[in-house]
Protein backbone atom coordinates (compact mmCIF):
# COMPACT_ATOMS: atom_id res chain seq x y z
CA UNK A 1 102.62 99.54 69.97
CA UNK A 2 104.49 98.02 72.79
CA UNK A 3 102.84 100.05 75.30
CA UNK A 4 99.20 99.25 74.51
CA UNK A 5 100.03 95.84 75.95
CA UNK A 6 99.14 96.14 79.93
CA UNK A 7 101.50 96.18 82.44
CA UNK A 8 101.47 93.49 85.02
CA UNK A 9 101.50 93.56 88.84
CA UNK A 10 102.04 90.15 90.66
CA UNK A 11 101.24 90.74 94.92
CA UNK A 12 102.30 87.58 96.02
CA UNK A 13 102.53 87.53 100.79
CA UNK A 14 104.02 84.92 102.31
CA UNK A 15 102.19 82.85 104.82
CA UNK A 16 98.82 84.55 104.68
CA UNK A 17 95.63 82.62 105.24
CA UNK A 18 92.74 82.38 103.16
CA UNK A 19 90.58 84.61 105.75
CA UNK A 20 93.34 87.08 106.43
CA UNK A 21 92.29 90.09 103.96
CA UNK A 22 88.66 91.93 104.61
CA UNK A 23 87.22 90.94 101.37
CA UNK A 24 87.46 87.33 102.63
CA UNK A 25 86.35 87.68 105.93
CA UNK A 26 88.81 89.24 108.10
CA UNK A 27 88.27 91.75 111.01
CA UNK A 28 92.38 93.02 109.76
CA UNK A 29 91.64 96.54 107.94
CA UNK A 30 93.13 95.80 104.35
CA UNK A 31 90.87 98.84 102.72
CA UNK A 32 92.92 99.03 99.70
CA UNK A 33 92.68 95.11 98.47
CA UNK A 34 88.96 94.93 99.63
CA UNK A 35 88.61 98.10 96.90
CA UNK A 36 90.87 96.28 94.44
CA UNK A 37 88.28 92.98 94.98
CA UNK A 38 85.55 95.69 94.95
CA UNK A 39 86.68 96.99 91.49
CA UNK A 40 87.49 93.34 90.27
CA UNK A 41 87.69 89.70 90.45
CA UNK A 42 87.93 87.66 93.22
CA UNK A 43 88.61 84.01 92.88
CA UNK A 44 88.45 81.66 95.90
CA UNK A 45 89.32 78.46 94.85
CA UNK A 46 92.92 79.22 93.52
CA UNK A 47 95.58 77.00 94.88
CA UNK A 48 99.30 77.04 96.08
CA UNK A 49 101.50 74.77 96.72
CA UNK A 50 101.34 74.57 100.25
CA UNK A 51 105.10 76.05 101.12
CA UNK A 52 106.92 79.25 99.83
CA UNK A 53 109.53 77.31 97.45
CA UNK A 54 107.33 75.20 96.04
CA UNK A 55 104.86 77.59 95.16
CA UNK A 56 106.93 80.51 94.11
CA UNK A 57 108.80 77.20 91.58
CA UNK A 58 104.98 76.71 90.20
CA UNK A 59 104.56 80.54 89.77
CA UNK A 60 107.81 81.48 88.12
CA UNK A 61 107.35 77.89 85.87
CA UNK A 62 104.08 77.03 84.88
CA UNK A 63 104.78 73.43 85.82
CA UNK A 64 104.54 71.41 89.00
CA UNK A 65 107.53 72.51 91.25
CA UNK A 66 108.95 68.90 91.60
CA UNK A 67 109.39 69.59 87.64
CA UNK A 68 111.18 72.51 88.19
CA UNK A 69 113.10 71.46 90.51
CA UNK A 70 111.83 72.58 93.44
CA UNK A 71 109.23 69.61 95.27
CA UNK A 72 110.75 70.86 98.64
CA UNK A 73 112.81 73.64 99.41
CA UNK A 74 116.40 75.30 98.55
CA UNK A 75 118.44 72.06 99.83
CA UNK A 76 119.67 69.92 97.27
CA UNK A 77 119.08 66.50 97.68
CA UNK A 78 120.11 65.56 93.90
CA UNK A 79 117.31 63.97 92.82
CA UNK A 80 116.02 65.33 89.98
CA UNK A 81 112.41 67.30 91.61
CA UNK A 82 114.30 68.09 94.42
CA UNK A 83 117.37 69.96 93.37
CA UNK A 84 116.53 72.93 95.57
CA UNK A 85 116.93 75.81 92.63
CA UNK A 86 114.83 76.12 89.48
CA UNK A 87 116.66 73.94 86.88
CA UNK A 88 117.85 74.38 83.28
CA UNK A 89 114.78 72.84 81.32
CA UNK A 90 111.94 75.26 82.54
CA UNK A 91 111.63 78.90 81.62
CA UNK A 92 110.52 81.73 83.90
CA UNK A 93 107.62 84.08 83.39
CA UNK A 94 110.05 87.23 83.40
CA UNK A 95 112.32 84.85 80.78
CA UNK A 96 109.29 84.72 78.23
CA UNK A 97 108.01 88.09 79.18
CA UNK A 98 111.13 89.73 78.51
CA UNK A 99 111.42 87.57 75.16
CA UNK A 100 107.57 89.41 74.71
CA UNK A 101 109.36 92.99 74.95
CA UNK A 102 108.66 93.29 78.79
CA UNK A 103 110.85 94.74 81.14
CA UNK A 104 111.07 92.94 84.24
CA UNK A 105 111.32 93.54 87.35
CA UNK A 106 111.25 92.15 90.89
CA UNK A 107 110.91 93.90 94.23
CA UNK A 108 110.56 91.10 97.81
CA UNK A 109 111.19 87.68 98.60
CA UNK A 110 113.56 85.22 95.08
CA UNK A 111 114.08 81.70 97.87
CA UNK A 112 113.96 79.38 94.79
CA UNK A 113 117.76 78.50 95.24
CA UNK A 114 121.43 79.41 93.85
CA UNK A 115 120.06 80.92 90.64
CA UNK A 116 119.05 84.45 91.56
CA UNK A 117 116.58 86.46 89.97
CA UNK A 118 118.93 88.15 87.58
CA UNK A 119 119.59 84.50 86.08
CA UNK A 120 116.42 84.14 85.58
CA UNK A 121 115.15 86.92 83.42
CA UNK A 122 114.73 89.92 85.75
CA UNK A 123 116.30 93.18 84.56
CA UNK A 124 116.18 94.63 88.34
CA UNK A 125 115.96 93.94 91.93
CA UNK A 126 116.20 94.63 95.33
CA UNK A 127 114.84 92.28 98.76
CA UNK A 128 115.91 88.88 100.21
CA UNK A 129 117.16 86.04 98.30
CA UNK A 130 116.78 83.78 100.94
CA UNK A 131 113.30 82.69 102.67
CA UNK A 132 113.11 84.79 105.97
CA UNK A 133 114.85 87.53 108.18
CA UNK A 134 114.45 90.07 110.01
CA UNK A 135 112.07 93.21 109.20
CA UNK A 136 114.21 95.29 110.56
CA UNK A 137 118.03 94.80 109.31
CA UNK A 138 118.70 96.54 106.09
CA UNK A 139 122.12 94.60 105.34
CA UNK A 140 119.37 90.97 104.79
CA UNK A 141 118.36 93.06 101.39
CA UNK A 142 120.43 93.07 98.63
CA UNK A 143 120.01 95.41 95.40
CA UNK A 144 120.94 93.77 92.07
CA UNK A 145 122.87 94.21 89.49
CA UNK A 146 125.74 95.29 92.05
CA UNK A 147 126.14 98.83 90.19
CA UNK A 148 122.61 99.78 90.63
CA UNK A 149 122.10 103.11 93.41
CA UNK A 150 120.84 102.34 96.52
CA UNK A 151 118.29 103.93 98.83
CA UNK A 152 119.58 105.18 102.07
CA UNK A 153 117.37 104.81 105.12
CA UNK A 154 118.07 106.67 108.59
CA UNK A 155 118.75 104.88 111.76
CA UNK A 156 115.34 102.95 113.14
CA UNK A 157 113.93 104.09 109.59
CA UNK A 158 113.93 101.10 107.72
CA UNK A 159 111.11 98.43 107.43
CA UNK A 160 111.33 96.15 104.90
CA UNK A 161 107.80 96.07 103.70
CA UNK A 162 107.94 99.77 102.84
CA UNK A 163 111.59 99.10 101.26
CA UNK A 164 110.49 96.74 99.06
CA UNK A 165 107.61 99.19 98.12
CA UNK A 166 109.65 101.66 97.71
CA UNK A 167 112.05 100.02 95.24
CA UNK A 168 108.69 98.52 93.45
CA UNK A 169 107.71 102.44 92.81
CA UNK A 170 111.57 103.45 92.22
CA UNK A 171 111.34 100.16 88.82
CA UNK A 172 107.66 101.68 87.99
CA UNK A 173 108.92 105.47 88.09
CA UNK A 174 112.07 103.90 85.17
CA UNK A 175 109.88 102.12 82.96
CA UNK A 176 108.00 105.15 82.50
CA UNK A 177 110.60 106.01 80.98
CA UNK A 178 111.16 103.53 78.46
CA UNK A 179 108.70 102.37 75.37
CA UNK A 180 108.47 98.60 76.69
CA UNK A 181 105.92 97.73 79.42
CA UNK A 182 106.72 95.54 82.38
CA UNK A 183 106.03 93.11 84.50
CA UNK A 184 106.66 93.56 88.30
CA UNK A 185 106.57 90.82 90.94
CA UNK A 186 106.28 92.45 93.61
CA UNK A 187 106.85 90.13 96.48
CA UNK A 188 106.07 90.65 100.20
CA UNK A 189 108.52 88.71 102.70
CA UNK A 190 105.38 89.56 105.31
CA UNK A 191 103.36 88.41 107.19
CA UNK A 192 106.03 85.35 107.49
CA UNK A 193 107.77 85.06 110.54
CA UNK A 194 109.61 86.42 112.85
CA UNK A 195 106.68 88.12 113.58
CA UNK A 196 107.58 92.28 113.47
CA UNK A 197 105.85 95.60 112.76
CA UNK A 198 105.49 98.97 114.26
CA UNK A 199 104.31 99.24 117.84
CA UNK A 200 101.60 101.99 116.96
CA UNK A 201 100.39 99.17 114.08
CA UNK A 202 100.27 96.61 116.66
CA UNK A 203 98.58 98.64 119.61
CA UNK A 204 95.84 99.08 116.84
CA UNK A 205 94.86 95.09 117.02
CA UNK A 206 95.66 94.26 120.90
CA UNK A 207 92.21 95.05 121.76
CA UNK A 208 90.29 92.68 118.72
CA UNK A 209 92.06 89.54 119.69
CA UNK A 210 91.12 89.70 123.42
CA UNK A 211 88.41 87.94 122.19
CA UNK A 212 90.34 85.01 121.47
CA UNK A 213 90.46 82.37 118.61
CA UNK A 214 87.20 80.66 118.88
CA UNK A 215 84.85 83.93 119.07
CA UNK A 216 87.04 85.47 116.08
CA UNK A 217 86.68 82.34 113.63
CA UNK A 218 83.26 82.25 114.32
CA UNK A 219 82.91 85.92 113.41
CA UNK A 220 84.99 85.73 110.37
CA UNK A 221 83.27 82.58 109.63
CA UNK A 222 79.53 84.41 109.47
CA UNK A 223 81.69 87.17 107.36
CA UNK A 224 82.73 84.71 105.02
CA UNK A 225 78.98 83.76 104.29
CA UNK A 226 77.30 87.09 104.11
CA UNK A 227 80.15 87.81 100.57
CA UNK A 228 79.86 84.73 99.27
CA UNK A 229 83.12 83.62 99.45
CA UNK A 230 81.76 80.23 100.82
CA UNK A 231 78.25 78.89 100.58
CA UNK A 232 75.92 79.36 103.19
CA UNK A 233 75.81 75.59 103.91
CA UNK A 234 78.89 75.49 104.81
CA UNK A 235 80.47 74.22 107.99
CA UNK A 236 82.86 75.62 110.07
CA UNK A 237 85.45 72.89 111.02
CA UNK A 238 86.45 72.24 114.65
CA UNK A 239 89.78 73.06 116.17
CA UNK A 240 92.71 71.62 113.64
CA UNK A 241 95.32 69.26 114.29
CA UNK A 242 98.92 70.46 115.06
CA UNK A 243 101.94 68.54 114.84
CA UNK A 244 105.51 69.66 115.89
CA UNK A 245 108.67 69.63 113.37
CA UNK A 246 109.64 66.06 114.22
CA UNK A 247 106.43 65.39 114.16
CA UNK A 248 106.81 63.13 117.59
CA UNK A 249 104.21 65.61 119.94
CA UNK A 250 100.68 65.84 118.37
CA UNK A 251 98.25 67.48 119.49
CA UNK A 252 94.55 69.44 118.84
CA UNK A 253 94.28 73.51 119.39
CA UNK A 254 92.33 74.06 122.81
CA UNK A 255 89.55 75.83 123.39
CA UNK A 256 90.24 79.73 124.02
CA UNK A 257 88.53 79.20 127.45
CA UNK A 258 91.00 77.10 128.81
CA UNK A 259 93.95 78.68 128.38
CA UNK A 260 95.46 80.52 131.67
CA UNK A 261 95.50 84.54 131.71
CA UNK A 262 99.18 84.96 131.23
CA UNK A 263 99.43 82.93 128.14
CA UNK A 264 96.19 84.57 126.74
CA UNK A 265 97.67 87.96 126.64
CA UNK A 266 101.22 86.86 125.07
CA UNK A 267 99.01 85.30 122.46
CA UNK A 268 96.67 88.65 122.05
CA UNK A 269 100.06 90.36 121.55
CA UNK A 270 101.45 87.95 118.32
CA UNK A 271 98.46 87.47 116.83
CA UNK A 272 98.03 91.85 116.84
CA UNK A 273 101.93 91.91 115.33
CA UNK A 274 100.61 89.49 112.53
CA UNK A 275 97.42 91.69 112.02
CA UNK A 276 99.65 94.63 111.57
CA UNK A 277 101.66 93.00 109.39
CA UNK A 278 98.46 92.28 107.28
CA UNK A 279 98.04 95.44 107.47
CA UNK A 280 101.16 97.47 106.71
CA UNK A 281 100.73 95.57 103.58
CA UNK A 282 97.84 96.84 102.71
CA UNK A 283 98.63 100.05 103.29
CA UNK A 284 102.37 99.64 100.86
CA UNK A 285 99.58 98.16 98.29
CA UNK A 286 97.55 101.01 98.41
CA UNK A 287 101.06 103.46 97.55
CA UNK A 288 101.59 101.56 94.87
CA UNK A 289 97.80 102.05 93.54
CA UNK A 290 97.71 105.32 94.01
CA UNK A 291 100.65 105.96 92.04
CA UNK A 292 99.34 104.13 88.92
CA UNK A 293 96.09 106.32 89.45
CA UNK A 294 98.13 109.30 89.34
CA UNK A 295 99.87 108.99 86.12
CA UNK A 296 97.14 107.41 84.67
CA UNK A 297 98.07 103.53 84.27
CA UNK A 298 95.86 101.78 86.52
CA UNK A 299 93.02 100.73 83.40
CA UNK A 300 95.65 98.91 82.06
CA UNK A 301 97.19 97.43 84.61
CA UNK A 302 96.65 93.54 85.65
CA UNK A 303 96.78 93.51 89.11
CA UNK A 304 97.05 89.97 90.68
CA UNK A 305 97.23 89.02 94.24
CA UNK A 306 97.68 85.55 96.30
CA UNK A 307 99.42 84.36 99.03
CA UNK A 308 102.01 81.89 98.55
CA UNK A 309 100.61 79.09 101.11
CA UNK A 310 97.79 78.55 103.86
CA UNK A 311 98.77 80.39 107.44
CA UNK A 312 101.79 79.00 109.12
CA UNK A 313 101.02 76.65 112.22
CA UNK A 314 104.25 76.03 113.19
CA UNK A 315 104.83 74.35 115.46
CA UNK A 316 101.91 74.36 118.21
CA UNK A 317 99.55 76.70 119.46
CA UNK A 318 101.69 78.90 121.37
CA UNK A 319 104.43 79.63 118.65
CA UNK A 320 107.91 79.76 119.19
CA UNK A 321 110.59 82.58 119.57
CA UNK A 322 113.27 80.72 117.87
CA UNK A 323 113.34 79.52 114.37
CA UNK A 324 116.23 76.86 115.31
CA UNK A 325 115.10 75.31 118.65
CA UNK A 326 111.24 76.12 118.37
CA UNK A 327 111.31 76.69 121.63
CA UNK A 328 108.68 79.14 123.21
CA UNK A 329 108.58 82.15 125.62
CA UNK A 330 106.06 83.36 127.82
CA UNK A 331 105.97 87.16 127.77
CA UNK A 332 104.20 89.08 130.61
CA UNK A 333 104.04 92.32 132.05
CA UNK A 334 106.72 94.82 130.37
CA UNK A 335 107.94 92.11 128.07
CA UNK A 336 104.51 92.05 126.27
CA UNK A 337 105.52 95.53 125.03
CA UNK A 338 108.61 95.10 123.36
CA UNK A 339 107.47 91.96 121.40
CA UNK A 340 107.37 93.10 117.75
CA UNK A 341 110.63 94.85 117.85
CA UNK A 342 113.90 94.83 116.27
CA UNK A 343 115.67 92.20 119.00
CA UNK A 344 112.25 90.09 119.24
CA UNK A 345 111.22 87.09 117.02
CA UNK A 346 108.04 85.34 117.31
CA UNK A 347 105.66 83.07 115.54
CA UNK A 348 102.18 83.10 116.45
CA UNK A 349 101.38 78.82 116.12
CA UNK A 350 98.41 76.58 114.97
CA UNK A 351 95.67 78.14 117.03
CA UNK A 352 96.09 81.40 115.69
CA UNK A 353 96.43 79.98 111.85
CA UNK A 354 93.67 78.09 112.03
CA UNK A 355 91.88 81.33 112.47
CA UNK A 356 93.60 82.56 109.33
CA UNK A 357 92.55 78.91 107.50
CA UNK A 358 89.25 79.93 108.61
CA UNK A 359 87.17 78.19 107.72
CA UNK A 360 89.52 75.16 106.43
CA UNK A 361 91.36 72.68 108.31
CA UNK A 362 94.77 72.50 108.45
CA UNK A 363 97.30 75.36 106.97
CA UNK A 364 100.74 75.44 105.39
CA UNK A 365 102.80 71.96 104.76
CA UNK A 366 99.57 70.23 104.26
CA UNK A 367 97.36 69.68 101.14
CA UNK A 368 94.17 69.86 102.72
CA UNK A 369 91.88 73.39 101.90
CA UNK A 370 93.66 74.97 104.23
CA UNK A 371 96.92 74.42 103.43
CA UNK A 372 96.61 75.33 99.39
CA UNK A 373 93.97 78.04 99.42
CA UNK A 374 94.77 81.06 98.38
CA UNK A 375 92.71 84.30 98.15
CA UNK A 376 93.26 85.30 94.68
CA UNK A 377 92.62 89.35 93.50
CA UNK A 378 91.99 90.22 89.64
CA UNK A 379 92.10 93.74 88.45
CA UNK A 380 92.43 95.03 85.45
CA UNK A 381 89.92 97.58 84.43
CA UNK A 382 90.18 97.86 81.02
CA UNK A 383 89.39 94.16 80.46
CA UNK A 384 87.87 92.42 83.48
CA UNK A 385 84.16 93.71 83.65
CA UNK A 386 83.32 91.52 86.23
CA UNK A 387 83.25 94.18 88.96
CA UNK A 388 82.63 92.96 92.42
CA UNK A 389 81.72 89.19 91.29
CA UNK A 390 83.35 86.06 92.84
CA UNK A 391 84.17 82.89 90.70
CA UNK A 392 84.27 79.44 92.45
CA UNK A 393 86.32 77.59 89.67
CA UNK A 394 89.72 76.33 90.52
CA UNK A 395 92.33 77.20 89.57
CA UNK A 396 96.43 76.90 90.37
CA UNK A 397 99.76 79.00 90.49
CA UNK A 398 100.76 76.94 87.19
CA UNK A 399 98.10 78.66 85.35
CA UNK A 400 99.76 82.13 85.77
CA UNK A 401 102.75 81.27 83.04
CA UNK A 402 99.69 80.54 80.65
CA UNK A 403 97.19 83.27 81.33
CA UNK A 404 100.13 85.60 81.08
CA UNK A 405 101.42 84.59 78.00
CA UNK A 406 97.66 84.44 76.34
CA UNK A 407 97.37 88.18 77.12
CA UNK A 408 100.51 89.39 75.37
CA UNK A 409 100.54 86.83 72.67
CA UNK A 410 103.54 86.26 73.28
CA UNK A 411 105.03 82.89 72.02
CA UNK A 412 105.96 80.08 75.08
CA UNK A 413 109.47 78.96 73.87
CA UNK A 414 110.78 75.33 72.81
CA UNK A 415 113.70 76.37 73.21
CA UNK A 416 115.69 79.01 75.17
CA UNK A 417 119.43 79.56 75.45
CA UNK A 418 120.33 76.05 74.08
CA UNK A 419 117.87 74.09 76.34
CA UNK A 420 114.39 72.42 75.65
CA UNK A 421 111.32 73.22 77.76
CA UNK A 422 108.82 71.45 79.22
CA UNK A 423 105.71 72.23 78.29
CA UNK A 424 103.32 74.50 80.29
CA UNK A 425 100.88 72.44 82.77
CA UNK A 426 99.09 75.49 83.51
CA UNK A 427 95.86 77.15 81.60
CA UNK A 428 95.17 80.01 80.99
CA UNK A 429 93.01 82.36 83.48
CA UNK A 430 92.04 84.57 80.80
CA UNK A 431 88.34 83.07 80.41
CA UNK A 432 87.69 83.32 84.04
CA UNK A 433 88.55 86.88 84.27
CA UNK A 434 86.00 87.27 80.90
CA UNK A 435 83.16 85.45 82.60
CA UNK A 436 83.69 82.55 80.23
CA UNK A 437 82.95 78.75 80.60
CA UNK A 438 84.95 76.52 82.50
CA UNK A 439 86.87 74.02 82.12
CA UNK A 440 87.16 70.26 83.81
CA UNK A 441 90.44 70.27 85.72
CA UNK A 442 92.56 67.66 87.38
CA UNK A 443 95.34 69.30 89.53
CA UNK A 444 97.80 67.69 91.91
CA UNK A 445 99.69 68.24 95.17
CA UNK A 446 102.46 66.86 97.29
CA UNK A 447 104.48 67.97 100.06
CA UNK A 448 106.60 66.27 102.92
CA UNK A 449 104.14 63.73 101.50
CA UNK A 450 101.57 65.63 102.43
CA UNK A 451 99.55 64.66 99.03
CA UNK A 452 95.72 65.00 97.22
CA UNK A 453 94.51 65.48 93.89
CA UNK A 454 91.52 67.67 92.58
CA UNK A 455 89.38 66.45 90.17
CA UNK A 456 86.54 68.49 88.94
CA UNK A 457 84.11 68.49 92.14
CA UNK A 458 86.22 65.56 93.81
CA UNK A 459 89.18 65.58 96.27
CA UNK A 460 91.25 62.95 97.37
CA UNK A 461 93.53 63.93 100.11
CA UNK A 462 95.84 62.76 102.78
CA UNK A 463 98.12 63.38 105.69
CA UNK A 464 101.64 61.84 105.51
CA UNK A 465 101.06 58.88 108.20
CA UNK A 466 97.52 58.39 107.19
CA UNK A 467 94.76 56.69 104.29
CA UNK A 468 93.41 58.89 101.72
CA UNK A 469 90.35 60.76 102.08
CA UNK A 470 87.27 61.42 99.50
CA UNK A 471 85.52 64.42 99.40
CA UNK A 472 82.97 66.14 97.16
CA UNK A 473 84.15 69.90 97.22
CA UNK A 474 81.03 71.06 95.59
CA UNK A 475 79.29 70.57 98.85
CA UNK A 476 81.64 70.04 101.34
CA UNK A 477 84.88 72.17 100.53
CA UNK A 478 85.65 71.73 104.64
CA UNK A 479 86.64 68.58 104.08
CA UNK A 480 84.19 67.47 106.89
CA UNK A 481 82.45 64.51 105.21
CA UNK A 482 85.07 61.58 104.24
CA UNK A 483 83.40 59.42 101.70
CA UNK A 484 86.33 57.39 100.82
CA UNK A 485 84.03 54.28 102.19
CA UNK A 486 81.25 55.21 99.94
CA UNK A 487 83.04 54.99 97.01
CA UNK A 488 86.16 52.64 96.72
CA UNK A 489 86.08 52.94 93.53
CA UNK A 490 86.79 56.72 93.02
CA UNK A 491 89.67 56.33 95.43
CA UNK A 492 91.43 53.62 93.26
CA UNK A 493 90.63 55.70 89.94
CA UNK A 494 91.50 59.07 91.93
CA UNK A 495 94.93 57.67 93.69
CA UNK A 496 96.25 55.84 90.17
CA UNK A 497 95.33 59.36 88.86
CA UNK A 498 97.46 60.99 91.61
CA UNK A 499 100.82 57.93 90.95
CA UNK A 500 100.48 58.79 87.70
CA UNK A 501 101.34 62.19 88.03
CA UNK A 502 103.78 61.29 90.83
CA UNK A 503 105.71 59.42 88.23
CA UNK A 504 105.70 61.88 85.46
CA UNK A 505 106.54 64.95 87.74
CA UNK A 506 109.47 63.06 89.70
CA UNK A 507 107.71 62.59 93.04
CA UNK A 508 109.71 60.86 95.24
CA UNK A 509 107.15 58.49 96.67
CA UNK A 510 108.03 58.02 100.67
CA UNK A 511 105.01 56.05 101.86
């Protein structure tokens, strides 16, 4: 029967770091993922694509997002991996679900261009079709199909991480209803900017960050050690890089020390917002747990979770208060209080996401660790037995078409609605999630021409303006020892490698 086939949960956050949930380090309180990671499978070497668009492309897809149309974000630039929406010759994962007898629905963030989610093979849903907006304004959400009810929310009510929960329970609550399980993407517009939550949520943090960046990577750093989601050789690297959006002012993060009193506690009060962001999350998560606990459905239900990139630096360390000018305010005195609110937008800048890289360098845009790391969540009780373990093979958002479509046996399609389909780059996840073997892997990045390649134990990596680097991740996942001039000849095997897949994915090369 239908319904012996597992339901399927996708938590996907935008712009959360690698050390941003407890069960990777964090000092946030996100109880009800650390008990999912308790109760499962965590995987820590599972990458994105280093932006929302592009990543999202690779999740929906199964193939590279320059494939899909999709190498950088929603703008169409008519060139055939950068068309800015998913295009006609790859299928979606709710498109073959559905095929598989799934219902399929999504609740959060669509921003893979024109084609909306109902195009694409989702029978319901409600959130933002664009990339980012305000948590507090109710008319940025959209319900689809057009004729479908509504929720009504009382003035100063709405939030849109508990909307977009509460729609998630509202498509869980109908397919109860029906004989066909389902898949639900349930994806989180938070902790992305403009930085937003609820001022008891935020007073809950203030007091954690007075310590400033450099004690709090350190402590989340000697976190990350003790559960073994790095090794205990590791290094923790120094203060990343920042560059601004024209990439003309460069700079390094300073030292918490030396940054005046005034500045300090306008920082404190965005990097609390994010925190409570983190963890308003969390808590929405742990709703939607507890309702599959109630009516008996959480042994067989796969529950995934990632982020969709590394932390967002943008554009320095102090952040910036608006999205079109990046241009930053000081807050002080009574102004600190009101940051967070419904007329306020903030980012919280490269100082404070290279805490949330921690222990990485770099963070979203770039294909460095930190920039395509993504803490990765398995549960599914009924057939991952690996309770509490931690797996250090990699892994990428293609493989989630793949792993999905092993588990229901259901067939990936030549063909669909008159086109032909690429084939899947992804594998499947399944063995990992078993405790099985692995496999060797050779998996490849580019953004803004921001570019590496992954093969087996061996990186090669590089910044737009500058030569590649060579590093062994086995040992030195920090990217802290470039080898490049040790071995000249895994660079030249590694980059031909890398223009190889350039040219079969339709990377535009720029440099």
């Amino acid at each position: 029967m239908m319904k012996d086939k597992p339901n399927i949960i996708f938590i996907l956050t935008d712009d959360l770091g690698f050390s941003d949930l407890g069960c990777f380090g964090s000092e946030i309180e996100t109880p009800h993922l650390d008990q999912l990671a308790k109760d499962g499978l965590r995987l820590t070497q599972c990458y994105n694509s280093a932006r929302c668009c592009p990543s999202r492309a690779s999740l929906l897809t199964g193939v590279y997002p320059h494939q899909s149309g999709v190498g950088d974000m929603d703008h169409d630039y008519e060139l055939q991996g950068y068309r800015g929406h998913l295009k006609d010759d790859c299928v979606t994962i709710a498109e073959v679900l559905r095929e598989g007898g799934y219902r399929t629905y999504l609740s959060g963030k669509w921003h893979v261009g024109k084609h909306g989610p109902m195009d694409r093979g989702f029978d319901e849903f409600y959130g933002l079709l664009g990339g980012f907006t305000s948590f507090w304004d109710e008319k940025s959400y959209v319900r689809l199909p057009e004729n479908r009810p509504v929720r009504e929310f009382n003035d100063g009510e709405f939030y849109s991480t508990d909307a977009i929960t509460d729609y998630a329970l509202d498509f869980i609550d109908a397919a109860r209803k029906d004989d066909k399980p389902y898949f639900l993407y349930l994806s989180y517009n938070a902790p992305h900017f403009p930085l937003q939550a609820p001022k008891e949520d935020i007073e809950k943090y203030v007091k954690e960050y007075e310590k400033g960046w450099d004690q709090i990577r350190e402590e989340r750093f000697s976190r990350m050690k003790e559960l073994g989601i790095v090794d205990k050789e590791s290094e923790l690297t120094p203060l990343s890089e920042f560059w601004n959006r024209d990439r003309d002012i460069h700079g390094v993060n300073p030292a918490w020390e030396s940054i005046d009193r005034d500045r300090k506690r306008d920082l404190i009060r965005r990097m609390a917002i994010y925190a409570a962001m983190v963890d308003k999350v969390d808590h929405n998560i742990g709703r939607v747990v507890e309702d599959l606990k109630e009516n008996g459905e959480l042994d067989n239900t796969l529950i995934v979770f990632c982020s969709d990139n590394g932390a967002c630096a943008e554009w320095d360390p102090w952040g910036f208060d608006n999205w079109m000018t990046t241009s930053n305010i000081l807050h002080r005195k009574a102004d600190l209080e009101k940051m967070g609110g419904a007329d306020t937008y903030h980012s919280y800048g490269s100082g404070w996401a290279n805490v949330s890289s921690t222990p990485f360098r770099m963070y979203k845009h770039y294909s460095h660790e930190g920039g395509i790391s993504t803490p990765m969540i398995v549960h599914w009780p009924k057939v991952v037995k690996r309770i509490g373990e931690i797996d250090h093979r990699p892994a990428h958002f293609i493989d989630f078409m793949a792993t999905f479509v092993d588990i229901i046996g259901a067939p990936y399609p030549k063909v669909y609605k008159g086109n032909e389909f690429l084939p899947m780059e992804g594998e499947s996840l399944l063995p990992a999630f078993l405790g099985e073997g692995q496999t060797s892997r050779t998996l490849c990045f580019e953004h803004e021409e921001h570019c590496a390649i992954r093969h087996d134990d061996w990186k090669l990596v590089k910044i737009k303006e500058r030569d590649w680097e060579l590093y062994n991740i086995k040992i030195d996942r920090t990217e802290m020892n470039d080898v490049a001039g040790e071995y000249p000849e895994k660079v030249k095997e590694m980059k031909r490698l890398w223009e190889e897949w350039e040219e079969r994915t339709h990377v535009v090369p720029r440099f």
